[in-house]
N, C-alpha and C. Protein backbone atom coordinates (compact mmCIF):
# COMPACT_ATOMS: atom_id res chain seq x y z
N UNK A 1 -38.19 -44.63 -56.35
CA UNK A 1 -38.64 -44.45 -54.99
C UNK A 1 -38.83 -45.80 -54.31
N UNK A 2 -38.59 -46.07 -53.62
CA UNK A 2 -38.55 -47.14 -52.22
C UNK A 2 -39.82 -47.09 -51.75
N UNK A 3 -39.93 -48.62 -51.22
CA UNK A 3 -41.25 -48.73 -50.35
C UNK A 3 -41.18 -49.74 -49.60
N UNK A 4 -41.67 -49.66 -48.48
CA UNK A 4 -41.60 -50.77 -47.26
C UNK A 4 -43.27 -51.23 -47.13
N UNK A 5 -43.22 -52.41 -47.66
CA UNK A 5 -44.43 -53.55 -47.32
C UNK A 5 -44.37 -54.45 -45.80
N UNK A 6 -44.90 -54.08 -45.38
CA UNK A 6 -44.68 -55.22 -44.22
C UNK A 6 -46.21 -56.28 -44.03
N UNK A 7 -45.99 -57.25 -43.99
CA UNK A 7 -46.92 -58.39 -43.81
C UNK A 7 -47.21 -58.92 -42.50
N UNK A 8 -47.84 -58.57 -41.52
CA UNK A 8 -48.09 -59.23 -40.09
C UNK A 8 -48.45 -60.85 -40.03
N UNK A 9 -47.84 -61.74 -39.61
CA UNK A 9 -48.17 -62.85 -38.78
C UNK A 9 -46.59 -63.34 -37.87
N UNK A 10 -47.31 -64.66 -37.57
CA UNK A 10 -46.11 -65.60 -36.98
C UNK A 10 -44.97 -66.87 -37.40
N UNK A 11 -43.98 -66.70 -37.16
CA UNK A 11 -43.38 -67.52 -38.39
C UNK A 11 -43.64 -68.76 -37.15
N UNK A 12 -43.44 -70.24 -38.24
CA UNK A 12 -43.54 -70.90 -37.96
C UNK A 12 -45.19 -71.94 -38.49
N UNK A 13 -45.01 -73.09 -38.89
CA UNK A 13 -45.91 -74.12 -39.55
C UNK A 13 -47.36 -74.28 -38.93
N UNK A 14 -47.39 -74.06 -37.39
CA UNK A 14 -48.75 -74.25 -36.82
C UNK A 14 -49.32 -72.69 -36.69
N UNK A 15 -48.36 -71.64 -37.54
CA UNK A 15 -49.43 -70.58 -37.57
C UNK A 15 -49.50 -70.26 -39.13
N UNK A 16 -49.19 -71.03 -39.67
CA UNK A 16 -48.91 -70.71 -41.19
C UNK A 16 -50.49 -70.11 -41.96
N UNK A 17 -51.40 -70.99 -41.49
CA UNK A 17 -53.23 -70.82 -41.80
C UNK A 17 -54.00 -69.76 -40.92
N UNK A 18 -53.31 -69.31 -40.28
CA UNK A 18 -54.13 -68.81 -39.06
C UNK A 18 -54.92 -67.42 -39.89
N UNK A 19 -55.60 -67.30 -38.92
CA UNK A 19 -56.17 -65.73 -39.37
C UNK A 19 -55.07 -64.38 -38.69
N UNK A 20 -54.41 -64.69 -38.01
CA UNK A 20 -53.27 -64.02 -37.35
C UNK A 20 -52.32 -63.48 -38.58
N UNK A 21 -52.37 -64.14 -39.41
CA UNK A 21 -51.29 -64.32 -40.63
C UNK A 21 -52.17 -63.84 -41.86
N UNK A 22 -52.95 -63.15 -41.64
CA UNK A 22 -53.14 -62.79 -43.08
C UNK A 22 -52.32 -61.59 -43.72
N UNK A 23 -51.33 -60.94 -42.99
CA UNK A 23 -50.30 -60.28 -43.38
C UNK A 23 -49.64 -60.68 -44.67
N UNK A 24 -49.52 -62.03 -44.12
CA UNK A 24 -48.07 -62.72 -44.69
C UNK A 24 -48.74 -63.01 -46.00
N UNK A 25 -50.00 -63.89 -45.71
CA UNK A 25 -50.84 -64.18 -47.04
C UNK A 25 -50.60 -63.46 -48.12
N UNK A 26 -50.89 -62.39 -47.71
CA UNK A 26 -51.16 -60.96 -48.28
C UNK A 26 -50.00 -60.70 -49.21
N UNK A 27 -48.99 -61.07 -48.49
CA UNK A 27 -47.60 -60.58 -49.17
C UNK A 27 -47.10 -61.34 -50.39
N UNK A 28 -47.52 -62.78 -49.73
CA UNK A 28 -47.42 -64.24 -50.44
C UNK A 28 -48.10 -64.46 -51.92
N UNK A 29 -49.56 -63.45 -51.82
CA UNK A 29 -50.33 -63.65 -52.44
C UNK A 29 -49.32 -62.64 -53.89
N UNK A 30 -48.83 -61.41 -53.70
CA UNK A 30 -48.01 -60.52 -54.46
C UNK A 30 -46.79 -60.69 -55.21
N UNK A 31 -46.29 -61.51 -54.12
CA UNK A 31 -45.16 -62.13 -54.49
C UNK A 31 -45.43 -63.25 -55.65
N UNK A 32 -46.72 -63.93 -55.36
CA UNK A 32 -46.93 -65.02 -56.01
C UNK A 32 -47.04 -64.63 -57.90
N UNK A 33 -48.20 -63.25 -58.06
CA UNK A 33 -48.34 -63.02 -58.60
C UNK A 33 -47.54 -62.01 -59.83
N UNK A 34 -46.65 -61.13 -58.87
CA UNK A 34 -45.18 -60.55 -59.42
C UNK A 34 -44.48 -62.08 -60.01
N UNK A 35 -44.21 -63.26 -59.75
CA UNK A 35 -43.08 -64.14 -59.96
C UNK A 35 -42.01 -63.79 -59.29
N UNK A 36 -41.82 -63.38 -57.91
CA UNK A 36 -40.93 -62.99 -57.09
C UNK A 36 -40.57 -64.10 -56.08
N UNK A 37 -39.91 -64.49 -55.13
CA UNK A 37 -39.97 -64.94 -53.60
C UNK A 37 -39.12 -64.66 -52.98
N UNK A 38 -39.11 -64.93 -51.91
CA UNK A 38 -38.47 -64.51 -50.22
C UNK A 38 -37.67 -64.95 -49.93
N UNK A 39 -36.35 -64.36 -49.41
CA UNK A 39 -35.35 -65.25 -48.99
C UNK A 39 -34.76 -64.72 -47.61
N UNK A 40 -34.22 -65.34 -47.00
CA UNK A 40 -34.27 -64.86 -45.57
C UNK A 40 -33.48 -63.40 -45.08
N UNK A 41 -34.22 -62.48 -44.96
CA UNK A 41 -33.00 -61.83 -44.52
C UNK A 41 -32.87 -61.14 -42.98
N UNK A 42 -32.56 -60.17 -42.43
CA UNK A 42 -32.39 -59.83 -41.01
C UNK A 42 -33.75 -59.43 -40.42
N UNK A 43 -33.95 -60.15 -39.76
CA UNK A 43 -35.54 -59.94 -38.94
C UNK A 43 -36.57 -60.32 -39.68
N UNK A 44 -36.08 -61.11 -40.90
CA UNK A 44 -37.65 -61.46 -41.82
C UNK A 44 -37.23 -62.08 -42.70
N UNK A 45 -38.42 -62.52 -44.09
CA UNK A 45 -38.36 -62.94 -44.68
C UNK A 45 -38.52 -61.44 -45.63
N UNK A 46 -37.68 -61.38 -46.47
CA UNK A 46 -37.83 -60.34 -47.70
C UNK A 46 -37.98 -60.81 -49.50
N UNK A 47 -38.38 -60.00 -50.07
CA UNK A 47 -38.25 -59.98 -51.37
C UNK A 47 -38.82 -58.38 -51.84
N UNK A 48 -38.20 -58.54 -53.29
CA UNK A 48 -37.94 -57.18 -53.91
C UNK A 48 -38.84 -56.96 -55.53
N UNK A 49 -39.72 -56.32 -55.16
CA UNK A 49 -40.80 -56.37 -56.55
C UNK A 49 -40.18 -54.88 -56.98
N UNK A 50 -40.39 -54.61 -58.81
CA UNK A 50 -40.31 -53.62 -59.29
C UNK A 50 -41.30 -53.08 -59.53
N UNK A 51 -42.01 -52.20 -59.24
CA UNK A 51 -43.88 -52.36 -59.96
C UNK A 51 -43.66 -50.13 -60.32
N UNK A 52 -43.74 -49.99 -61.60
CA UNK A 52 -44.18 -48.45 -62.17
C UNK A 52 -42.78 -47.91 -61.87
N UNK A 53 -41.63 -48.40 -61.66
CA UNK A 53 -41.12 -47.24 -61.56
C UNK A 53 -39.96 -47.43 -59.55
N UNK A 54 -41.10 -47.97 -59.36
CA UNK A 54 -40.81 -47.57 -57.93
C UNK A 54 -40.26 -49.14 -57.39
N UNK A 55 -39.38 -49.48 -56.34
CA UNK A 55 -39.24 -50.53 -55.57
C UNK A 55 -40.14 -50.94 -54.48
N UNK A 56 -39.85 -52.14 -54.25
CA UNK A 56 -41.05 -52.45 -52.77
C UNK A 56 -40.42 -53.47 -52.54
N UNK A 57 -39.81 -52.98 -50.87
CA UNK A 57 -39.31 -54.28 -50.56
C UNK A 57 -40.23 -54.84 -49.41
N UNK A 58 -40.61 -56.27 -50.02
CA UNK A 58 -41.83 -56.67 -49.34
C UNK A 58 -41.07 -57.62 -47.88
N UNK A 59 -41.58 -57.13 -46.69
CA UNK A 59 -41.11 -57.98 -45.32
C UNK A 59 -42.30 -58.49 -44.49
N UNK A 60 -41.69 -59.71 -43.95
CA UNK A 60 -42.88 -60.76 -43.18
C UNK A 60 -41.69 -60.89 -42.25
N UNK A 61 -41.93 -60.10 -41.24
CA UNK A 61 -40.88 -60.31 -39.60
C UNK A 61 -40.90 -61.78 -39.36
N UNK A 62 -39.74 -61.94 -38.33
CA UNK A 62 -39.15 -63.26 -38.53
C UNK A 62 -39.20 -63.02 -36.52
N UNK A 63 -39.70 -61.98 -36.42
CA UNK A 63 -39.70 -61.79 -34.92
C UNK A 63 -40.95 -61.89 -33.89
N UNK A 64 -41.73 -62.62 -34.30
CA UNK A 64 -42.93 -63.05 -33.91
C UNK A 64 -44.09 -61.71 -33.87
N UNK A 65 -44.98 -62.09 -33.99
CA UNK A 65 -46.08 -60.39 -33.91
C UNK A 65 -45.78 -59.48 -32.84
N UNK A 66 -45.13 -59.62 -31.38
CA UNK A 66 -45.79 -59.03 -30.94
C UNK A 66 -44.39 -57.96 -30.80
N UNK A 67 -43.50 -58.71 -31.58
CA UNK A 67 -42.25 -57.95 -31.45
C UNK A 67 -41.62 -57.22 -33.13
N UNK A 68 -42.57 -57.15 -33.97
CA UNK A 68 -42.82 -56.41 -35.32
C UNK A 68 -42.26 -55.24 -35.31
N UNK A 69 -42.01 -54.69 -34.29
CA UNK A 69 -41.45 -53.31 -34.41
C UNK A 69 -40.08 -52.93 -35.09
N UNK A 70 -39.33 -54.34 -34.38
CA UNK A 70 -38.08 -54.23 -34.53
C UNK A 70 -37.38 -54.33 -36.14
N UNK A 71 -38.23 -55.44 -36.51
CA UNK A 71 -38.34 -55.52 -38.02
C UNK A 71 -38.30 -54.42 -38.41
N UNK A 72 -39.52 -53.94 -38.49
CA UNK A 72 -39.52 -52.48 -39.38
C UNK A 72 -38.75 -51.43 -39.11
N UNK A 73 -38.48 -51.18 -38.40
CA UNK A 73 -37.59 -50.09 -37.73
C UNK A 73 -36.01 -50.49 -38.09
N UNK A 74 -35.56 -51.22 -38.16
CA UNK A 74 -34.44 -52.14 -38.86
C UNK A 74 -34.59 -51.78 -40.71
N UNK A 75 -35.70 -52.41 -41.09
CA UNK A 75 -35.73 -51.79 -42.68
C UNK A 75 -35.66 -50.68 -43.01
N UNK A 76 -36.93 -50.12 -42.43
CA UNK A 76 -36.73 -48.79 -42.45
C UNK A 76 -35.26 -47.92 -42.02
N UNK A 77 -34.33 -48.17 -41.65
CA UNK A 77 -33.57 -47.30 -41.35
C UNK A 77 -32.34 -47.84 -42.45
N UNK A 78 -32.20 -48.78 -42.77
CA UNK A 78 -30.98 -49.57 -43.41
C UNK A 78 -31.42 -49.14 -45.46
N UNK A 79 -32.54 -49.45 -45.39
CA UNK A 79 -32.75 -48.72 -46.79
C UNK A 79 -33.41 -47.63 -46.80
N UNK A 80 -33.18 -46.93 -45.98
CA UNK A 80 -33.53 -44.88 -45.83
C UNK A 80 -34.66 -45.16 -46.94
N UNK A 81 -35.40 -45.61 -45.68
CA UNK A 81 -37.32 -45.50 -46.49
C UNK A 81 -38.02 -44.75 -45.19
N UNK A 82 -38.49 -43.64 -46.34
CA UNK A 82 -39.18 -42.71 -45.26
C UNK A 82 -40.65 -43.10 -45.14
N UNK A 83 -40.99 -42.53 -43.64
CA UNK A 83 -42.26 -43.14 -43.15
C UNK A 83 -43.48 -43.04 -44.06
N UNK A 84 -43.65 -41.90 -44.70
CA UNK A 84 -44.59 -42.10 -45.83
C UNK A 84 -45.06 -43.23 -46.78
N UNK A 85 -43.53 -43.70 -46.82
CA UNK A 85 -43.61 -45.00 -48.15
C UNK A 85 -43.39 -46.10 -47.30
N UNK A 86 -44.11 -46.21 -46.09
CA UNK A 86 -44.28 -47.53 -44.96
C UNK A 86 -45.92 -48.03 -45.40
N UNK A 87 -45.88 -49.40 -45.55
CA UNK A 87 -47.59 -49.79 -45.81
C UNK A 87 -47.52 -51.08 -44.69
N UNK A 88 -48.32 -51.36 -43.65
CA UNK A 88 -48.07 -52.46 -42.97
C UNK A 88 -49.57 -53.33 -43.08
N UNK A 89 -49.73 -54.50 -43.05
CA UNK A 89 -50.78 -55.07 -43.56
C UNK A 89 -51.10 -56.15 -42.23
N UNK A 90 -52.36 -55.61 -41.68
CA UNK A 90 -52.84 -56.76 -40.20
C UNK A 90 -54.12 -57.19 -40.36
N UNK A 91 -54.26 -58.18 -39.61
CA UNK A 91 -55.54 -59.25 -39.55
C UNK A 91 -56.22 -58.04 -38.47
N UNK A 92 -57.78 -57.66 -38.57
CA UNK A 92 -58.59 -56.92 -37.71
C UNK A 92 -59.85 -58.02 -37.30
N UNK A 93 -60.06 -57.97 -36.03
CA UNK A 93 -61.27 -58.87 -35.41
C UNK A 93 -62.32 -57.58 -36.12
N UNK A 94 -61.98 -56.46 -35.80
CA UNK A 94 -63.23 -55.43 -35.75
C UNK A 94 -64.12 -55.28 -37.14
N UNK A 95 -63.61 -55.91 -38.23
CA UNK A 95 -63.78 -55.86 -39.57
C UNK A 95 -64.96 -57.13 -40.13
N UNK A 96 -65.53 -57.29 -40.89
CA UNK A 96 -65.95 -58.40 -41.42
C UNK A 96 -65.10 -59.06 -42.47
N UNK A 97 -65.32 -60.43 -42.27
CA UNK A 97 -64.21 -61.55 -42.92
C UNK A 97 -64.16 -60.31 -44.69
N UNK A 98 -62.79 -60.20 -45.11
CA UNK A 98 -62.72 -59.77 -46.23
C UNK A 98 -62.68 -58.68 -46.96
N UNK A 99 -62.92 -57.90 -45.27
CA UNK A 99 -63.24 -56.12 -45.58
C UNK A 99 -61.57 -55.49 -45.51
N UNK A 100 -61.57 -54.88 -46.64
CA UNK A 100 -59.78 -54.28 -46.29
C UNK A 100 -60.74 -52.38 -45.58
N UNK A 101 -59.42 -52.16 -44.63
CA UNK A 101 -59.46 -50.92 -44.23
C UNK A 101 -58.26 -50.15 -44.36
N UNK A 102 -57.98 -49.14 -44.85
CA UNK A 102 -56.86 -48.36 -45.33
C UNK A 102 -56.73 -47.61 -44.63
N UNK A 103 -55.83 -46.88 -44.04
CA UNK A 103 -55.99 -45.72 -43.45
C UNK A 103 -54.13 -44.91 -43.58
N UNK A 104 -54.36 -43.64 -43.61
CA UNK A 104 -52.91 -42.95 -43.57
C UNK A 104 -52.13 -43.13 -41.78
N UNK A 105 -53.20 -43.64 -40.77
CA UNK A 105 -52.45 -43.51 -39.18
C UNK A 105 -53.58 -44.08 -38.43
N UNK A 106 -53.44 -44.25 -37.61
CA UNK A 106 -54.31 -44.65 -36.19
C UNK A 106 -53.84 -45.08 -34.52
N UNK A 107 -54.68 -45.49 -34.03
CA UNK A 107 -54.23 -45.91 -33.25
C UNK A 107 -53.95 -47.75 -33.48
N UNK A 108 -53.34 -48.46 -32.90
CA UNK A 108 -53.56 -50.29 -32.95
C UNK A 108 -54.60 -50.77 -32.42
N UNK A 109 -55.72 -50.27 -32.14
CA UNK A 109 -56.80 -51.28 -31.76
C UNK A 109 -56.88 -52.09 -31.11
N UNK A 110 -55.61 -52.44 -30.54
CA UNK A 110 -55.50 -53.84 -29.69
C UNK A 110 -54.62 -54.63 -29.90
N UNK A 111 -54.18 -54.34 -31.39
CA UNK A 111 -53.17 -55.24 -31.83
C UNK A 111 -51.74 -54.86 -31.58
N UNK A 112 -51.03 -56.34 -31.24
CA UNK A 112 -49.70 -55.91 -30.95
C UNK A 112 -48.84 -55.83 -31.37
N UNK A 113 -48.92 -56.43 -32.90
CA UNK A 113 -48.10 -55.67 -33.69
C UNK A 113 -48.45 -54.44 -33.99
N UNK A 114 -49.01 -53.70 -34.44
CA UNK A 114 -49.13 -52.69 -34.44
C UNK A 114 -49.01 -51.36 -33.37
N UNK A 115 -48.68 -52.13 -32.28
CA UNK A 115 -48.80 -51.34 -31.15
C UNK A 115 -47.08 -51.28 -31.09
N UNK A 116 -46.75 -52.65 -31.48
CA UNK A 116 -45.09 -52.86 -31.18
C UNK A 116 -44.75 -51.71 -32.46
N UNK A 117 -44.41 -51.95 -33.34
CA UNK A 117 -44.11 -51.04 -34.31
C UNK A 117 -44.33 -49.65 -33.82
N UNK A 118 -45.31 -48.78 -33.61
CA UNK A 118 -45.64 -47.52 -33.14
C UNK A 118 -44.87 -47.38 -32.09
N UNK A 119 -44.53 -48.19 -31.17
CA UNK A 119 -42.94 -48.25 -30.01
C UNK A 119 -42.31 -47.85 -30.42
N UNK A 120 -41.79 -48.71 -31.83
CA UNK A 120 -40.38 -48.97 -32.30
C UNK A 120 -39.80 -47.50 -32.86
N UNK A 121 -41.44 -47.09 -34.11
CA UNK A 121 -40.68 -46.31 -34.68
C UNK A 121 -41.25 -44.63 -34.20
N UNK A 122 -41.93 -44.92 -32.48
CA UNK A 122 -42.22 -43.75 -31.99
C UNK A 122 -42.91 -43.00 -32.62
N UNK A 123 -44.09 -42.89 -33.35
CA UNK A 123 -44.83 -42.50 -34.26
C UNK A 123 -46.54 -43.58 -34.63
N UNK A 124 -47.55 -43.71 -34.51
CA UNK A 124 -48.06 -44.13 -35.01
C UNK A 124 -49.15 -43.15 -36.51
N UNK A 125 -48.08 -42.47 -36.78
CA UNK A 125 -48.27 -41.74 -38.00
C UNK A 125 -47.74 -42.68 -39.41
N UNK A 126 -48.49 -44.03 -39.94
CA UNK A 126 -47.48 -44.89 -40.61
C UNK A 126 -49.04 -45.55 -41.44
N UNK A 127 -49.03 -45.55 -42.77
CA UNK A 127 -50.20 -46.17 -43.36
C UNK A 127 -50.10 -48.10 -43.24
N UNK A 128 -51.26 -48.08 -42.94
CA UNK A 128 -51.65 -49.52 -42.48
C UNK A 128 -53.28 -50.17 -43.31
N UNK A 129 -52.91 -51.59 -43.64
CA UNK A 129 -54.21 -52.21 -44.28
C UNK A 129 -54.58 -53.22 -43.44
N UNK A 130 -56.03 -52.72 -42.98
CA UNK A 130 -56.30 -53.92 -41.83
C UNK A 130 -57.52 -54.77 -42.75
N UNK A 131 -57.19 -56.22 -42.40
CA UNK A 131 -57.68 -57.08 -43.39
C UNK A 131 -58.77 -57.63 -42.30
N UNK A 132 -60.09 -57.47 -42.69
CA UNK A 132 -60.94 -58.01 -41.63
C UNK A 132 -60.93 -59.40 -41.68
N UNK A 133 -60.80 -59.93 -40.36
CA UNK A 133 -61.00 -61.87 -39.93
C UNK A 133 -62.66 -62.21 -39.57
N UNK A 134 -63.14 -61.19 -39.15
CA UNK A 134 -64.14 -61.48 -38.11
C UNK A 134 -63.98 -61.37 -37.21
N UNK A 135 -64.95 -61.71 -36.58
CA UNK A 135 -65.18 -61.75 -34.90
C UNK A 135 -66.19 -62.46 -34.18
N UNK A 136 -66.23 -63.57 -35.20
CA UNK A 136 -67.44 -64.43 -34.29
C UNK A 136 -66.98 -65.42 -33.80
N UNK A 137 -66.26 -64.93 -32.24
CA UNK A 137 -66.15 -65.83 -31.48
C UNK A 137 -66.95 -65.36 -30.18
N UNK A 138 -66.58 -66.18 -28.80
CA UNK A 138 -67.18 -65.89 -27.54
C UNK A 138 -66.54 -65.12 -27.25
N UNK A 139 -66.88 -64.57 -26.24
CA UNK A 139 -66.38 -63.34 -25.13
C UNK A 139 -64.94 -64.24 -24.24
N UNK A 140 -63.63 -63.87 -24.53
CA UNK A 140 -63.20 -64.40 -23.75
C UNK A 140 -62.07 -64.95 -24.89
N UNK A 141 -62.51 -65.50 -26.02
CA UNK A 141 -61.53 -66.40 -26.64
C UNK A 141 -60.93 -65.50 -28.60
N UNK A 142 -60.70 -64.52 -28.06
CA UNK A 142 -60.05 -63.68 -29.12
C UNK A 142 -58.56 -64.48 -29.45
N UNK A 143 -57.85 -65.24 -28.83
CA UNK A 143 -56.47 -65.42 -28.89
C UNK A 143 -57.07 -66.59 -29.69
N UNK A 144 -57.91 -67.47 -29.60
CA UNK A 144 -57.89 -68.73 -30.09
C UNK A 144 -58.72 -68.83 -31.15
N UNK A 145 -59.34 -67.39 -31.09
CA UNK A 145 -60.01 -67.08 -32.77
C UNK A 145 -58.98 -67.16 -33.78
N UNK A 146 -57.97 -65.78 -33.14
CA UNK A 146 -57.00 -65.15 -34.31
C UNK A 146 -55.97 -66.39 -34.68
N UNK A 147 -56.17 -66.83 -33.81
CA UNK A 147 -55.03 -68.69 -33.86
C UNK A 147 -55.40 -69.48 -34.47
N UNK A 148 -56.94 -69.16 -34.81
CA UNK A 148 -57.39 -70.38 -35.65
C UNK A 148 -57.28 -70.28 -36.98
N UNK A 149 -58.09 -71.76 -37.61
CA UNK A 149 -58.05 -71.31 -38.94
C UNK A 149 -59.11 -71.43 -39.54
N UNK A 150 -59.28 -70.61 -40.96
CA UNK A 150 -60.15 -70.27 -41.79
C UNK A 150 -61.58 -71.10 -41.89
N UNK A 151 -62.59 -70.87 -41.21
CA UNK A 151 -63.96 -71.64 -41.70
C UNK A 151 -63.88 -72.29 -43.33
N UNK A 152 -64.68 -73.19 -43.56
CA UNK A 152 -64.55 -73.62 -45.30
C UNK A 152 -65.21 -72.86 -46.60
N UNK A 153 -65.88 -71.86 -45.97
CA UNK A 153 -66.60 -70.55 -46.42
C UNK A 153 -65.23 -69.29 -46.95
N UNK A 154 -64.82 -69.00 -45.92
CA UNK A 154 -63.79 -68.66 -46.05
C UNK A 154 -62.96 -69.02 -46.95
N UNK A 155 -62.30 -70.14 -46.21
CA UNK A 155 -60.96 -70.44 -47.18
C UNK A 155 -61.47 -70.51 -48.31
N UNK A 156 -62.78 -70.96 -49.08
CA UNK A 156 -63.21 -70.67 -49.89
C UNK A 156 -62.75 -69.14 -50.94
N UNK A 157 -63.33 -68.23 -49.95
CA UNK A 157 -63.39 -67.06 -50.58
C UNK A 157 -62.17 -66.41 -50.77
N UNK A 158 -61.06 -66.31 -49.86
CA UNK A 158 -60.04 -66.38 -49.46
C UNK A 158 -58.76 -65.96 -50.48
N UNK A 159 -58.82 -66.67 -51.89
CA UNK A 159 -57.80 -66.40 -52.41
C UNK A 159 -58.12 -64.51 -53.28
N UNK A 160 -59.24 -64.34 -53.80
CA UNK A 160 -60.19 -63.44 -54.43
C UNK A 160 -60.19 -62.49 -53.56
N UNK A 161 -60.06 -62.42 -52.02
CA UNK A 161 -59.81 -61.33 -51.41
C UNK A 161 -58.36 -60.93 -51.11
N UNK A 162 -57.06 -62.00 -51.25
CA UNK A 162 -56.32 -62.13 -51.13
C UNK A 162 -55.71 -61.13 -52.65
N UNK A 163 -56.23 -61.34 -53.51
CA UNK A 163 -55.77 -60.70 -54.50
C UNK A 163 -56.16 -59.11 -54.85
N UNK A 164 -57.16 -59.06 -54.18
CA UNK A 164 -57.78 -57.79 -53.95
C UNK A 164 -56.38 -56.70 -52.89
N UNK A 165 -56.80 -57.62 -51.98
CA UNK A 165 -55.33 -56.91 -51.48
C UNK A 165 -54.30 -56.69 -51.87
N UNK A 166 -53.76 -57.41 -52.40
CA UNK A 166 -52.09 -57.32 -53.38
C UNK A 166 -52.28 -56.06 -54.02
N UNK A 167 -53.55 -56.05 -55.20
CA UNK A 167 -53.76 -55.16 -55.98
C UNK A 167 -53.85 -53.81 -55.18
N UNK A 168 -54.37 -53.30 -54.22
CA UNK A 168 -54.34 -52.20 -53.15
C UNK A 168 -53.11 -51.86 -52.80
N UNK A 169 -52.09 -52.53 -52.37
CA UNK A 169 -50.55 -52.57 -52.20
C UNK A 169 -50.04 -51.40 -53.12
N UNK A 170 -50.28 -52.25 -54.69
CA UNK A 170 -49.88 -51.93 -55.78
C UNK A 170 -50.29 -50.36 -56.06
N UNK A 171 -51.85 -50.49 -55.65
CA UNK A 171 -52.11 -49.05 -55.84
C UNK A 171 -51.08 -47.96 -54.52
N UNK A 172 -51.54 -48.29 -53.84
CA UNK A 172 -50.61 -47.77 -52.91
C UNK A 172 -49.75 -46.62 -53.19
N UNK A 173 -48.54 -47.63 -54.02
CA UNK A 173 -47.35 -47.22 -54.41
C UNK A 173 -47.10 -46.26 -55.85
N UNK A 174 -48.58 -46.63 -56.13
CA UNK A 174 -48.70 -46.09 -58.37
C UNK A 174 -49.55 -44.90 -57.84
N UNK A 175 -50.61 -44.71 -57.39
CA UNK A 175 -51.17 -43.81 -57.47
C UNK A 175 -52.05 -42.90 -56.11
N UNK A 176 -50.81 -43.57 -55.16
CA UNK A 176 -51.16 -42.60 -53.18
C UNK A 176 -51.96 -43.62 -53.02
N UNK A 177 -51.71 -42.75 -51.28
CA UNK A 177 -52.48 -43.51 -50.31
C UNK A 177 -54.11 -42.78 -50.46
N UNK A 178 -54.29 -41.44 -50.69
CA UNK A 178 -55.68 -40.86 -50.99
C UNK A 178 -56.44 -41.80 -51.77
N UNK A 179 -55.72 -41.73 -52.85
CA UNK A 179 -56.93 -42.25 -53.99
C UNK A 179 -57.12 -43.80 -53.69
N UNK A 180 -56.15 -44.54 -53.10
CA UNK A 180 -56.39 -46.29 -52.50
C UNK A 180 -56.79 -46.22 -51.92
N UNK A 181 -57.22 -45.36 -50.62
CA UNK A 181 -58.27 -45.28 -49.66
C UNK A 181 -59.67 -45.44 -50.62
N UNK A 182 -59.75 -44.59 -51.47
CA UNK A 182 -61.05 -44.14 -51.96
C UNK A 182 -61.37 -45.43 -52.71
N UNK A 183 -60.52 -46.20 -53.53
CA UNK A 183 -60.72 -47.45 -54.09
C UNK A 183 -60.96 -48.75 -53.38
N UNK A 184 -60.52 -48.27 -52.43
CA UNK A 184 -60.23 -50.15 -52.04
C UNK A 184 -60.99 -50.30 -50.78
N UNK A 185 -61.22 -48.98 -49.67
CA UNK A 185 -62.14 -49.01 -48.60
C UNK A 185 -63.60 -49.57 -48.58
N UNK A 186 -63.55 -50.91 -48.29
CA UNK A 186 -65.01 -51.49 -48.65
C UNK A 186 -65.87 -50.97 -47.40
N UNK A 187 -67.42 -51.00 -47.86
CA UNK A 187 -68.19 -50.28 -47.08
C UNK A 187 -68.54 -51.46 -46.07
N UNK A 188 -68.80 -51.94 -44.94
CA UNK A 188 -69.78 -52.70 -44.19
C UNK A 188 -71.02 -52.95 -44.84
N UNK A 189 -71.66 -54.10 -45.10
CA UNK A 189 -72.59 -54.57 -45.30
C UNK A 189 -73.59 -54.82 -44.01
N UNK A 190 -75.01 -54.32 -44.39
CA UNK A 190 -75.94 -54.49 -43.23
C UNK A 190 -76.61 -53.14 -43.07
């Protein structure tokens, strides 16, 4: 069985750290740990993990965030991967730094990749992992939050949540989206 990973950020060196990009991290972090990597292919960067049985071809769009749709909608149709076995992975302001949120559909929240994609593939019926950044910025400067990069607290913590995620991916694909909800949905603290 087939599976489409997709990793949200922006290609290019001055967004490589950003909190915008923890998609890609995310992907980076899997890849790292499979012994896999990426090589360029149409609308992205791809690579191909074997994990239980099943394929996962992992993509980081090559088409900037806000135009993500096209990516996926491109994979998805070229390796007849049905929407079920779609997992897309985004940076959330609404989250606390480190909180993964799982969900089988939603709406995008604001975000435009996610909003672009739900265009693309006319559906926002598509499982998604939103990786909380935070949100402690001012009123006004959300673009230059998600642009920025990691406090030293953070980047600190950073790789340990990074792997947490990979591992969620993994579940994903081994044992549903039900039971990875139930595992990996961290609660809010406070």
């Amino acid at each position: 069985m087939k599976y489409l990973i997709v990793g949200l950020g922006n290609i290019g060196a001055e967004y490589a750290d950003t909190r915008h990009n923890i998609g890609f991290k995310v992907l980076d972090t899997l890849a790292g740990v499979s012994n896999i990597s990426f090589s360029t292919g149409r609308y992205g960067d791809v690579a191909e993990l074997r994990h239980r049985g099943h394929l996962l071809l992992l993509l980081k769009p090559s088409t900037y965030m806000n135009l993500s749709g096209k990516a996926v909608r491109y994979w998805l149709q070229q390796e007849k991967i049905p929407l079920e076995n779609l997992l897309v992975v985004s940076d959330d302001i609404a989250l606390p730094f480190g909180t993964l949120r799982i969900r089988a559909k939603g709406s995008d929240g604001g975000h435009n990749g996610l909003k672009n994609i739900a265009e693309m593939i006319g559906t926002t019926e598509y499982a998604r992992m939103r990786f909380g950044v935070g949100g402690d910025f001012p009123r006004g400067m959300q673009i230059d939050y998600v642009l920025g990069r990691w406090s030293e607290a953070e980047a600190e913590a950073l790789p340990e949540r990074l792997k947490t995620a990979a591992d969620a991916i993994l579940s994903f694909v081994s044992v549903g989206l039900a039971r990875t909800m139930n595992l990996y949905n961290t609660k809010k603290e406070g």
